[in-house]
PDB file of N, CA and C in Angstrom:
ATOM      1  N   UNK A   1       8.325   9.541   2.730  1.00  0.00           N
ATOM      2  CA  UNK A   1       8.156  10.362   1.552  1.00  0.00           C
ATOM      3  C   UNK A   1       9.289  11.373   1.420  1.00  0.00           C
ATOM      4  N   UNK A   2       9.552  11.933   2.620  1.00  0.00           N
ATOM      5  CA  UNK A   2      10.477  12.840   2.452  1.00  0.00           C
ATOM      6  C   UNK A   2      11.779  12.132   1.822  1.00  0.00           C
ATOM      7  N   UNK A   3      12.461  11.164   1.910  1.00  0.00           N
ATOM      8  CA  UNK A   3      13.402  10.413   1.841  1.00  0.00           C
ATOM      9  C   UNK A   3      13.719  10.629   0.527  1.00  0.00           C
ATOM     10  N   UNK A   4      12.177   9.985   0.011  1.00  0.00           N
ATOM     11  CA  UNK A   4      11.845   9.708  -1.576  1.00  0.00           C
ATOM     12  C   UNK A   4      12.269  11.140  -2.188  1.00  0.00           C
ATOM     13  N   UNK A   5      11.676  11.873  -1.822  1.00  0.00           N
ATOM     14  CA  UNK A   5      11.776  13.294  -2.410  1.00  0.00           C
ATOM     15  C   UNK A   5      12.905  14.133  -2.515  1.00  0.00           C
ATOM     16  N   UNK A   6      13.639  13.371  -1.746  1.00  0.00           N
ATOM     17  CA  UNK A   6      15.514  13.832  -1.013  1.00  0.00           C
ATOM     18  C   UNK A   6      16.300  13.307  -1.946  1.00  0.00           C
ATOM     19  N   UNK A   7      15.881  11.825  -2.595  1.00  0.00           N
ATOM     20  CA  UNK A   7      16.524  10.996  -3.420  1.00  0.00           C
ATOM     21  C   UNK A   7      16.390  11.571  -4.923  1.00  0.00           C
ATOM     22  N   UNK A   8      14.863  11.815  -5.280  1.00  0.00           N
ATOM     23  CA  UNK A   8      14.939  12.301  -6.081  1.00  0.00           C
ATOM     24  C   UNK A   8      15.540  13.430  -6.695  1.00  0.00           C
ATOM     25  N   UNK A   9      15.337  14.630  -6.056  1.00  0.00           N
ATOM     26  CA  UNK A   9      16.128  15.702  -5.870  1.00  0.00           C
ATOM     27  C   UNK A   9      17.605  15.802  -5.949  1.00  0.00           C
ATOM     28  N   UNK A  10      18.064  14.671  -5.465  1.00  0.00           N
ATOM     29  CA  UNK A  10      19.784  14.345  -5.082  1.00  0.00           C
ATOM     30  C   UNK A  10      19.935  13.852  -6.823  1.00  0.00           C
ATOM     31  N   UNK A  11      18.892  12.764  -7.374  1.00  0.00           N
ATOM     32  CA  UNK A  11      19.644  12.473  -8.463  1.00  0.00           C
ATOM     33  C   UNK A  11      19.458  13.316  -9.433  1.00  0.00           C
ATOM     34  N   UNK A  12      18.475  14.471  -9.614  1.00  0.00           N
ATOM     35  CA  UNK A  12      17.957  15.240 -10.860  1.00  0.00           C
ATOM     36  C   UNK A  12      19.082  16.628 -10.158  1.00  0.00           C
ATOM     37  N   UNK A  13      19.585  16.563  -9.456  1.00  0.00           N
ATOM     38  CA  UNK A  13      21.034  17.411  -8.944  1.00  0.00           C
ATOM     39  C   UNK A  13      22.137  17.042  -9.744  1.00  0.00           C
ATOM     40  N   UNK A  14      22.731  15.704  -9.229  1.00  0.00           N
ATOM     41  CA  UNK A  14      23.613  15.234 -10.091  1.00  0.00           C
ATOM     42  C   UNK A  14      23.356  15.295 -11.827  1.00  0.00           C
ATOM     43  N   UNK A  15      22.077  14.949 -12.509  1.00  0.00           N
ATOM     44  CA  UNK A  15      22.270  14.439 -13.853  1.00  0.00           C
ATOM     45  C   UNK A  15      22.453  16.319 -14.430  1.00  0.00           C
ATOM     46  N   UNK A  16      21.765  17.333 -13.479  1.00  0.00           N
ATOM     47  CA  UNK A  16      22.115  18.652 -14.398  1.00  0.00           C
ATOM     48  C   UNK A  16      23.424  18.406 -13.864  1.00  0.00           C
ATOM     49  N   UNK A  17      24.102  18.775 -13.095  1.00  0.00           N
ATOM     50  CA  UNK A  17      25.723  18.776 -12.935  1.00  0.00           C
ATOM     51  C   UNK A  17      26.462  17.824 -13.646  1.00  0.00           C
ATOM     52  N   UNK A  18      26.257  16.728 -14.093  1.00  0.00           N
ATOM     53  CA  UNK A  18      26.933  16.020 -15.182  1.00  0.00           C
ATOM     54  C   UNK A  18      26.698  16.688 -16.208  1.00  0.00           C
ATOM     55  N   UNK A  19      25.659  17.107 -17.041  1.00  0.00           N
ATOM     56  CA  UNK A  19      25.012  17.237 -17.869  1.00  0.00           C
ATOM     57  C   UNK A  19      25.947  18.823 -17.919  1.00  0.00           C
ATOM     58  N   UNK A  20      25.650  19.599 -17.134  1.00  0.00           N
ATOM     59  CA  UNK A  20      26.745  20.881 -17.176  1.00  0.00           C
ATOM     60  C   UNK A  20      28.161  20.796 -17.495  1.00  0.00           C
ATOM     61  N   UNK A  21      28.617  19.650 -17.045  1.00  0.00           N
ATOM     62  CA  UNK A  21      30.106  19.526 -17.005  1.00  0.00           C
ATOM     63  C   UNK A  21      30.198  18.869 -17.992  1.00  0.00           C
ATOM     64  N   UNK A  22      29.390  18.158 -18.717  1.00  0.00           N
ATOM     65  CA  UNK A  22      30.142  17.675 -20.157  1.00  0.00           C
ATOM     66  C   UNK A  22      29.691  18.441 -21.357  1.00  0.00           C
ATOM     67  N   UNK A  23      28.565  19.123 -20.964  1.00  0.00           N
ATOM     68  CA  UNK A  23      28.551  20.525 -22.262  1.00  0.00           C
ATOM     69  C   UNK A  23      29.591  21.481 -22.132  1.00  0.00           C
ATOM     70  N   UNK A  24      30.205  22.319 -21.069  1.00  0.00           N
ATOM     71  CA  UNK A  24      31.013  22.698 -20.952  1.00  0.00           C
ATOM     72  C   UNK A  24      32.485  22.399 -20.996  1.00  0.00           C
ATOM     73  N   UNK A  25      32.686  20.529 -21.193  1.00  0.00           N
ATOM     74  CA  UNK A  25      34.338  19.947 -21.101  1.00  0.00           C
ATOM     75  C   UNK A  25      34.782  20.191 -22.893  1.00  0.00           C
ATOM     76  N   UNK A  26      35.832  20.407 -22.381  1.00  0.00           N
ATOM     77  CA  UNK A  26      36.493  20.629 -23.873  1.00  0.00           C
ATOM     78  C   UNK A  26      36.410  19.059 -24.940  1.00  0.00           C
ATOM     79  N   UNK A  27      35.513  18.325 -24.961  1.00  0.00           N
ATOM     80  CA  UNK A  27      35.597  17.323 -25.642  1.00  0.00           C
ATOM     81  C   UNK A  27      35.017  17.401 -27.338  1.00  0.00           C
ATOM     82  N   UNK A  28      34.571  16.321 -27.873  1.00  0.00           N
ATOM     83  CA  UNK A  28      34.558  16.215 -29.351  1.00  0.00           C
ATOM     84  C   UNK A  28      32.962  16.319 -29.410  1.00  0.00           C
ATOM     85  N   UNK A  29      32.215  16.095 -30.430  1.00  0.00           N
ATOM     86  CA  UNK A  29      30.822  16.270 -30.054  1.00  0.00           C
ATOM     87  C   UNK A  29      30.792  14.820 -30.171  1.00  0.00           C
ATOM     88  N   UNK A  30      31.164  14.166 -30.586  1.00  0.00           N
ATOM     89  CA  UNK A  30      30.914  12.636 -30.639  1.00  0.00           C
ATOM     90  C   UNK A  30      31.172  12.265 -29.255  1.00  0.00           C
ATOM     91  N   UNK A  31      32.110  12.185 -28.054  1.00  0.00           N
ATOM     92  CA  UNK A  31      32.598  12.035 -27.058  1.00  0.00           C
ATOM     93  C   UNK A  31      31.343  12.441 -26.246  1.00  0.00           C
ATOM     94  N   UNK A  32      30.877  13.892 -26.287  1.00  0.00           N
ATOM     95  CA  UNK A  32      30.389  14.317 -25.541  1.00  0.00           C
ATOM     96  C   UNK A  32      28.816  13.497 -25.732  1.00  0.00           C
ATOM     97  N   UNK A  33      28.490  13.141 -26.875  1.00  0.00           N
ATOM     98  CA  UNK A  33      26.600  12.669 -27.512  1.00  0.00           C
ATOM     99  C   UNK A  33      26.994  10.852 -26.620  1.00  0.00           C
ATOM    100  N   UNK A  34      28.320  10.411 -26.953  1.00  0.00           N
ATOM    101  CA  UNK A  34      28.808   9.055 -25.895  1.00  0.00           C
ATOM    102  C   UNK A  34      28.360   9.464 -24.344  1.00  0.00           C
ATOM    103  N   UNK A  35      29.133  10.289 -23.608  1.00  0.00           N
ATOM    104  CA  UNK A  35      28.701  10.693 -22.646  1.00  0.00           C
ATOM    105  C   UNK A  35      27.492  11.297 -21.953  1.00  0.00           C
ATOM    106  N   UNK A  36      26.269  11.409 -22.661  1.00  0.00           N
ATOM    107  CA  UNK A  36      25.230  11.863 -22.857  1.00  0.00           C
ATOM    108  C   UNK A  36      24.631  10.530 -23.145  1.00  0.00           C
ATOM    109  N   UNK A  37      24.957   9.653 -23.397  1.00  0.00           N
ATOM    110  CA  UNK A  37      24.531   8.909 -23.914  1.00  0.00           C
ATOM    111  C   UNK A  37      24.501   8.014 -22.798  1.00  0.00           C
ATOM    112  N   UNK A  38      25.453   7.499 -22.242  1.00  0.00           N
ATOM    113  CA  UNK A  38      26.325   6.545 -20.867  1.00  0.00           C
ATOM    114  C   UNK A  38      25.266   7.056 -19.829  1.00  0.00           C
ATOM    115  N   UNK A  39      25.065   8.595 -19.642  1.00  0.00           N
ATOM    116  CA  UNK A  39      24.325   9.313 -18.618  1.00  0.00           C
ATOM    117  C   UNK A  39      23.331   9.011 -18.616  1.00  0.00           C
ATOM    118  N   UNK A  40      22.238   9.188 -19.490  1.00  0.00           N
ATOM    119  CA  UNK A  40      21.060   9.100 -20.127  1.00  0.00           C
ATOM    120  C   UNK A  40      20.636   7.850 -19.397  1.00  0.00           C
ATOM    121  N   UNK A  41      21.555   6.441 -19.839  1.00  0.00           N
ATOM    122  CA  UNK A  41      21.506   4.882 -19.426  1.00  0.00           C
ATOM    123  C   UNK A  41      21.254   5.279 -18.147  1.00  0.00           C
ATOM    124  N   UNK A  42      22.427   5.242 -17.384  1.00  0.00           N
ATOM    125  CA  UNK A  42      22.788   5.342 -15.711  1.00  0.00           C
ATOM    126  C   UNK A  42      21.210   5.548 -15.200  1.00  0.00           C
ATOM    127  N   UNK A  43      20.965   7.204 -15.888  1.00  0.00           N
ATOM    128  CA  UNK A  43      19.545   7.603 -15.202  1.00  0.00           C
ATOM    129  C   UNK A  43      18.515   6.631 -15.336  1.00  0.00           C
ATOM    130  N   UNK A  44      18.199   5.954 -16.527  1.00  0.00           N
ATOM    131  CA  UNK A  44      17.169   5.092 -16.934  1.00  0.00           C
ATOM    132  C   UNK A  44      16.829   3.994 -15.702  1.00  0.00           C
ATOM    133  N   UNK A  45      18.432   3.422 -15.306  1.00  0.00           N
ATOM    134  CA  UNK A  45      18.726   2.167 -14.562  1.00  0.00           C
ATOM    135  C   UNK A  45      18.170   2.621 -13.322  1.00  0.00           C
ATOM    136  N   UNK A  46      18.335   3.793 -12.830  1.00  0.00           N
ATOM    137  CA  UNK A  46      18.614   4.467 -11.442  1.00  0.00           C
ATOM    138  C   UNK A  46      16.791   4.858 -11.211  1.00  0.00           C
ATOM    139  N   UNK A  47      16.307   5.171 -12.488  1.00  0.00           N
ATOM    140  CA  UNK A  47      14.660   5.568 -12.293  1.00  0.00           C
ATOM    141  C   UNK A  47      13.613   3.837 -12.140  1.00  0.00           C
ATOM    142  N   UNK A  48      14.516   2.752 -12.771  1.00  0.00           N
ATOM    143  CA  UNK A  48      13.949   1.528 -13.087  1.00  0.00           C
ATOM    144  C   UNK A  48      13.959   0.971 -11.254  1.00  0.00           C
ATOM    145  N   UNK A  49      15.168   1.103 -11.316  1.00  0.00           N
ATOM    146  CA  UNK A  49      15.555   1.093  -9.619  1.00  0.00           C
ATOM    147  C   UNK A  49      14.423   1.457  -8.557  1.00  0.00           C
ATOM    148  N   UNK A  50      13.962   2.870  -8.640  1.00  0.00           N
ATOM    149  CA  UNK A  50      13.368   3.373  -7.769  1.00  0.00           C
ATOM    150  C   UNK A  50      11.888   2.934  -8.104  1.00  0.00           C
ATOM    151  N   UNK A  51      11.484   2.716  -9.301  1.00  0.00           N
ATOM    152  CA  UNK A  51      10.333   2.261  -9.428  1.00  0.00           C
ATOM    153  C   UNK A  51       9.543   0.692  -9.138  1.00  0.00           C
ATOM    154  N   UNK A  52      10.974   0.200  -9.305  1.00  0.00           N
ATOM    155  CA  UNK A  52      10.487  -1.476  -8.786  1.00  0.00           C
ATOM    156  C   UNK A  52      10.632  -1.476  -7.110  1.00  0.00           C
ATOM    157  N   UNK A  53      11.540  -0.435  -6.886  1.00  0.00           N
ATOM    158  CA  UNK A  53      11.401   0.237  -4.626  1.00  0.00           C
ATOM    159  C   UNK A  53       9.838   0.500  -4.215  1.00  0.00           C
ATOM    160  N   UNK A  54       9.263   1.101  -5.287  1.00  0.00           N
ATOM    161  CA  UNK A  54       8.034   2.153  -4.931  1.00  0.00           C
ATOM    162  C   UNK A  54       6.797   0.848  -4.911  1.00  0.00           C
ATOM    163  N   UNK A  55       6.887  -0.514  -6.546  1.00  0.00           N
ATOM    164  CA  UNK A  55       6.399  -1.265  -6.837  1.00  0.00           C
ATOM    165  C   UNK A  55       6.066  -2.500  -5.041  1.00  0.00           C
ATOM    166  N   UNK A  56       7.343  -2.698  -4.732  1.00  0.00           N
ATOM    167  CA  UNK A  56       7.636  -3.243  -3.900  1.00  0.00           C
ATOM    168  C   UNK A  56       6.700  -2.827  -2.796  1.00  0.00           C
ATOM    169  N   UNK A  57       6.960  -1.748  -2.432  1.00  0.00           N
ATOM    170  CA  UNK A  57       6.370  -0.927  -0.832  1.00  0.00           C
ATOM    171  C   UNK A  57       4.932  -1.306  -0.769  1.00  0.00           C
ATOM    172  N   UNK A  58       4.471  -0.545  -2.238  1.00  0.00           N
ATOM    173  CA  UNK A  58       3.288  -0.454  -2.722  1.00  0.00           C
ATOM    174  C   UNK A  58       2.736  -2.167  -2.206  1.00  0.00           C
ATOM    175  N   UNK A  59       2.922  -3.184  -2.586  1.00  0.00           N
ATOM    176  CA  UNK A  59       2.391  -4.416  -2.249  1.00  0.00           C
ATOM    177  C   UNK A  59       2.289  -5.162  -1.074  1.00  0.00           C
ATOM    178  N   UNK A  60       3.245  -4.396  -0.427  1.00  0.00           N
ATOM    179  CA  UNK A  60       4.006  -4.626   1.068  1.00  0.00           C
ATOM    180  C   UNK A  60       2.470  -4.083   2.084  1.00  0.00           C
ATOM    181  N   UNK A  61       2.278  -2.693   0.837  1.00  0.00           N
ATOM    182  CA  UNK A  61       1.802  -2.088   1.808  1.00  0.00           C
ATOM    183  C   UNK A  61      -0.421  -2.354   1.645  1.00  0.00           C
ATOM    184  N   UNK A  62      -0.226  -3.208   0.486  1.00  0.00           N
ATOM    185  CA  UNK A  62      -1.256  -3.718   0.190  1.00  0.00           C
ATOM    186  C   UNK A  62      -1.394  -4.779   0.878  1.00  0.00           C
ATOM    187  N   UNK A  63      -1.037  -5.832   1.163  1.00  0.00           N
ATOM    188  CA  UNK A  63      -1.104  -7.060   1.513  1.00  0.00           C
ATOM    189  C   UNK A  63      -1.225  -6.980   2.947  1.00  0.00           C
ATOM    190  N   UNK A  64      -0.525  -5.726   3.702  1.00  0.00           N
ATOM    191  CA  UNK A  64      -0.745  -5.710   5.052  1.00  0.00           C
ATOM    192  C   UNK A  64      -2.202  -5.167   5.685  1.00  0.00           C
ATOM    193  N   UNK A  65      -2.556  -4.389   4.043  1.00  0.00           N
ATOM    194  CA  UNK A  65      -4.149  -3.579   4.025  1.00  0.00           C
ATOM    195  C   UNK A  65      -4.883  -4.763   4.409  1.00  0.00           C
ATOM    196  N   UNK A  66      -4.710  -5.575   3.118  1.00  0.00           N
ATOM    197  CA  UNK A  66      -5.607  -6.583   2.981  1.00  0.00           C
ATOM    198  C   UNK A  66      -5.796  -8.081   4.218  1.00  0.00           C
ATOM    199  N   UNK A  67      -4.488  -8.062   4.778  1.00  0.00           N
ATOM    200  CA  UNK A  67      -4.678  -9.027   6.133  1.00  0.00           C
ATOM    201  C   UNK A  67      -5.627  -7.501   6.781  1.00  0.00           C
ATOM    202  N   UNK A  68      -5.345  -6.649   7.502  1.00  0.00           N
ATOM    203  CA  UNK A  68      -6.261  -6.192   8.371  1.00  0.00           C
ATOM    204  C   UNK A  68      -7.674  -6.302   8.362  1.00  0.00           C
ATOM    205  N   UNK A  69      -7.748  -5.486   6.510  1.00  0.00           N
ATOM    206  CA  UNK A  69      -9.513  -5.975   6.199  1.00  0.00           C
ATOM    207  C   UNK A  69     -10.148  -7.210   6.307  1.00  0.00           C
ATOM    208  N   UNK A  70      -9.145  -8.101   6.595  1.00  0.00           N
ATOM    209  CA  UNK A  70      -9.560  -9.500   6.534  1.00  0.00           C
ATOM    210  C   UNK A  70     -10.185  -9.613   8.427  1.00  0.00           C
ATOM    211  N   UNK A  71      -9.125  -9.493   8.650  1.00  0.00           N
ATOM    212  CA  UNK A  71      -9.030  -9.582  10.305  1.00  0.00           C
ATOM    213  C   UNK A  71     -10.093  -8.699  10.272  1.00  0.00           C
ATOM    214  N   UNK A  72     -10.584  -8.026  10.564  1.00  0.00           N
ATOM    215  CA  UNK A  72     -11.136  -6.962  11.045  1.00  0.00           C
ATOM    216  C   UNK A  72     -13.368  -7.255  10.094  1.00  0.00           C
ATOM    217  N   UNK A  73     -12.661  -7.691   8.887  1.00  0.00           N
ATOM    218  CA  UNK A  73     -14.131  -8.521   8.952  1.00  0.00           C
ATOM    219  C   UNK A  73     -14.543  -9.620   9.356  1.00  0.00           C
ATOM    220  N   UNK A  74     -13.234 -10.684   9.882  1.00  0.00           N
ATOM    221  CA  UNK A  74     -13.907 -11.919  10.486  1.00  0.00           C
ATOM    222  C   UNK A  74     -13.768 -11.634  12.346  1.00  0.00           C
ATOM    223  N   UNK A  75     -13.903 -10.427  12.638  1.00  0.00           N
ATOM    224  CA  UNK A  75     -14.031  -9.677  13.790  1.00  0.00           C
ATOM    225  C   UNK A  75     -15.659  -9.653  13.791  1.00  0.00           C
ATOM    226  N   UNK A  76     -16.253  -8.882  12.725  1.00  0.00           N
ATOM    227  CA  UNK A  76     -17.069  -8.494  12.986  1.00  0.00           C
ATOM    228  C   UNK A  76     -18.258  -9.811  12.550  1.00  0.00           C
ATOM    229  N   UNK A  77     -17.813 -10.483  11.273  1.00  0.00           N
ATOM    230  CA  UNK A  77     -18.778 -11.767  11.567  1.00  0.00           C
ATOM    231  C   UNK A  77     -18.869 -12.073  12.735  1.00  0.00           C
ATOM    232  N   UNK A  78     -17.662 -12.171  13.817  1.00  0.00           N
ATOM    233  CA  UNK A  78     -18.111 -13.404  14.574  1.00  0.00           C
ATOM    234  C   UNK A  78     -18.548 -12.566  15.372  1.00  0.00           C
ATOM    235  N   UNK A  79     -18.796 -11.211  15.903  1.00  0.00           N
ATOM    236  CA  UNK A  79     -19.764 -10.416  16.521  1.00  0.00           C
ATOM    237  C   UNK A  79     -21.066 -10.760  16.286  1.00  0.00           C
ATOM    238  N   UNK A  80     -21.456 -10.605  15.046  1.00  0.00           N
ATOM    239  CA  UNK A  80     -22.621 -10.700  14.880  1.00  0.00           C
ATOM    240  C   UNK A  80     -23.027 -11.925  14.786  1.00  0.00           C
ATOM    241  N   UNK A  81     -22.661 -13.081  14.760  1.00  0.00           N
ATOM    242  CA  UNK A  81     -22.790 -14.359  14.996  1.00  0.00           C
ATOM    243  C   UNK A  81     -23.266 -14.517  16.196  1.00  0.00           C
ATOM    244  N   UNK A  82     -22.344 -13.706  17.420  1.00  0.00           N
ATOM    245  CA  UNK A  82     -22.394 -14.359  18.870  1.00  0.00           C
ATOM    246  C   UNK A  82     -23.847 -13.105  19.258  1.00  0.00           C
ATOM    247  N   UNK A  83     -23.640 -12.131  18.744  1.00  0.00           N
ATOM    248  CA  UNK A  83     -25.197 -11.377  18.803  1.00  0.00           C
ATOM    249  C   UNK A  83     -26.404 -12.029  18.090  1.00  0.00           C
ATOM    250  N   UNK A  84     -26.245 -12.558  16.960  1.00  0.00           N
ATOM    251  CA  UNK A  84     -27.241 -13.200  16.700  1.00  0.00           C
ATOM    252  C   UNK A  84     -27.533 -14.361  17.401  1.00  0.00           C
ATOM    253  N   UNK A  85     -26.586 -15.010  18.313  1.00  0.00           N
ATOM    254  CA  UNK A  85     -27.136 -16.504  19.044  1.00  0.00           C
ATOM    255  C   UNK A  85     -27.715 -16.204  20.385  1.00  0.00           C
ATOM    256  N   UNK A  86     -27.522 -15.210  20.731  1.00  0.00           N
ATOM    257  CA  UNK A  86     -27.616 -14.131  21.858  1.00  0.00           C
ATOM    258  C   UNK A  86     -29.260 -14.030  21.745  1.00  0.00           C
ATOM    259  N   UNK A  87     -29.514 -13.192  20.523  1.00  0.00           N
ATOM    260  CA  UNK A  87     -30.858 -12.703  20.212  1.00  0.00           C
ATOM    261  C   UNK A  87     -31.800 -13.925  19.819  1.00  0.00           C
ATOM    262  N   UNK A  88     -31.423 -14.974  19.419  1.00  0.00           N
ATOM    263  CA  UNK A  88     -32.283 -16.314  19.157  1.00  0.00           C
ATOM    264  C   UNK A  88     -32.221 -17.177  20.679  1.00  0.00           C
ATOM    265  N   UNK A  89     -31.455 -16.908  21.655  1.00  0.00           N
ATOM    266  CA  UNK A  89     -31.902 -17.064  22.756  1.00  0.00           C
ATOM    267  C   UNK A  89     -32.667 -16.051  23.362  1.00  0.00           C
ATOM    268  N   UNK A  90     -32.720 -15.327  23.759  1.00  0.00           N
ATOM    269  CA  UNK A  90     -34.017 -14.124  24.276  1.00  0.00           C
ATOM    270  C   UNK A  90     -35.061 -14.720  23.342  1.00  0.00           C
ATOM    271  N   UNK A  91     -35.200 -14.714  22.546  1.00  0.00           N
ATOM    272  CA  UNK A  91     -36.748 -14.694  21.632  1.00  0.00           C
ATOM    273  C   UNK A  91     -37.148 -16.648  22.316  1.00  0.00           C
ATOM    274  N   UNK A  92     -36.218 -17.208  21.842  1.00  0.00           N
ATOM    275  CA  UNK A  92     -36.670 -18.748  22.374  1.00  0.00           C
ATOM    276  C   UNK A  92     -37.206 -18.463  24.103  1.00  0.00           C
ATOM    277  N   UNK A  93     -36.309 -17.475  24.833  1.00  0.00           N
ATOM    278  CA  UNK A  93     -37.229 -17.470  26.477  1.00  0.00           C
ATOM    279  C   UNK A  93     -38.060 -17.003  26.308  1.00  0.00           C
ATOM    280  N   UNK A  94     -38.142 -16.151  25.569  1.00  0.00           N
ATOM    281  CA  UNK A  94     -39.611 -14.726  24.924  1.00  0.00           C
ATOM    282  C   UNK A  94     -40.503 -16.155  25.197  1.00  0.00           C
ATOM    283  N   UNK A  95     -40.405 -16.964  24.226  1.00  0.00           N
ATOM    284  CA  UNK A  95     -41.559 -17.604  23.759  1.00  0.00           C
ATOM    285  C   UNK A  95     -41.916 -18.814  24.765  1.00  0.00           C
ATOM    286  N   UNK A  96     -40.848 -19.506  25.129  1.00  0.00           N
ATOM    287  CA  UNK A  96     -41.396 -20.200  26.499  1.00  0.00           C
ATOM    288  C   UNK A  96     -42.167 -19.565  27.155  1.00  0.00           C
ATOM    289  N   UNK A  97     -41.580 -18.571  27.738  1.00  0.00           N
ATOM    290  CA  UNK A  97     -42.611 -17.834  28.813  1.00  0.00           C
ATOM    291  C   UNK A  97     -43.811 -17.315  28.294  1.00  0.00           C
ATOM    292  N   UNK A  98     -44.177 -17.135  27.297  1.00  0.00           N
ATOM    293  CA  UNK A  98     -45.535 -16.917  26.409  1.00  0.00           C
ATOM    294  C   UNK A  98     -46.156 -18.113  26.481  1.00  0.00           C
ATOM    295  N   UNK A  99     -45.918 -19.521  26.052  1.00  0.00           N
ATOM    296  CA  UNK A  99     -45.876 -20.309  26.279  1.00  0.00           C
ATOM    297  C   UNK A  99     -46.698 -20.915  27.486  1.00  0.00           C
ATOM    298  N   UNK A 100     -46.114 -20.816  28.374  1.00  0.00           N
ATOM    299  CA  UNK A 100     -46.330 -21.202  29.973  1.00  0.00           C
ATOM    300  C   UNK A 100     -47.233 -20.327  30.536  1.00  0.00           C
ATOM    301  N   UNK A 101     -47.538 -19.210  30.119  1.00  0.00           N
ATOM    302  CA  UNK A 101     -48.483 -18.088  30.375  1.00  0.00           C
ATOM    303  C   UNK A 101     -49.929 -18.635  29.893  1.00  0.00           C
ATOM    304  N   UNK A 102     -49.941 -18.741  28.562  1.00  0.00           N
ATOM    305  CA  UNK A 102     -50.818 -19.661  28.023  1.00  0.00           C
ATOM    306  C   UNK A 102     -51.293 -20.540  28.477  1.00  0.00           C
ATOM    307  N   UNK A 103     -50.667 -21.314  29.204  1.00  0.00           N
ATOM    308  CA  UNK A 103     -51.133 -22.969  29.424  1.00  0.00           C
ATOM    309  C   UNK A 103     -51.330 -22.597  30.699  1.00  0.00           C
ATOM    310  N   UNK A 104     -51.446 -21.980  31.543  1.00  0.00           N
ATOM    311  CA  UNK A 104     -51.545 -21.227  33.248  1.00  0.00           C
ATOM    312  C   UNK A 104     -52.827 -20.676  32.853  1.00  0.00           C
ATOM    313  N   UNK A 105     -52.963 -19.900  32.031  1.00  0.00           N
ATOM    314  CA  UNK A 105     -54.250 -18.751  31.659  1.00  0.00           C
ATOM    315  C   UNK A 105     -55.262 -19.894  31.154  1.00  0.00           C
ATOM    316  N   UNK A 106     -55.410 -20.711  30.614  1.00  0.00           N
ATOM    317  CA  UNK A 106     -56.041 -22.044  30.280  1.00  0.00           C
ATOM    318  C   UNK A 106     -57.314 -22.881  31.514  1.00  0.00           C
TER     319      UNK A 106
END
């Protein structure tokens, strides 16, 4: 983030310092509304730039979300899978031995 914020800063630095130096250059007003104009572009390109960077990360940083949530719920299915086969064995001895108790008590 900081980077981001360094970059930004660096270019909204430069466009007032252009932007200073061609209101202040001895040029024509037509020259200068050209140059204002050229600038204006540059920035557009330079903000399009950083936004398809941010677009990018952003998905990078989704997709790596979305494998974990993945991983991390077929973690826990198969927990509860191997707990549930776990617990349907205890209840199946539960019941033998109920079972065999029965037929002894008989």
């Amino acid at each position: 983030m900081a980077k981001g914020k360094w970059a930004l800063g660096a270019l909204i630095g430069a466009a007032a310092g252009f932007v200073a130096g061609v209101l202040t250059a001895p040029k024509s007003g037509k020259e200068t509304r050209e140059d204002l104009k050229k600038a204006g572009n540059q920035l557009k390109q330079d903000a399009t730039k950083k936004a398809d960077e941010v677009r990018r990360k952003a998905a990078d940083v989704a997709d790596d979300l979305a494998g974990k949530a993945g991983k991390m719920a077929s973690d826990v299915a198969d927990r509860v899978s191997a707990k549930s086969q776990e617990l349907k064995g205890k209840a199946k001895d539960a019941a033998d031995e109920a079972q065999d108790k029965a037929r002894r008590a008989k």
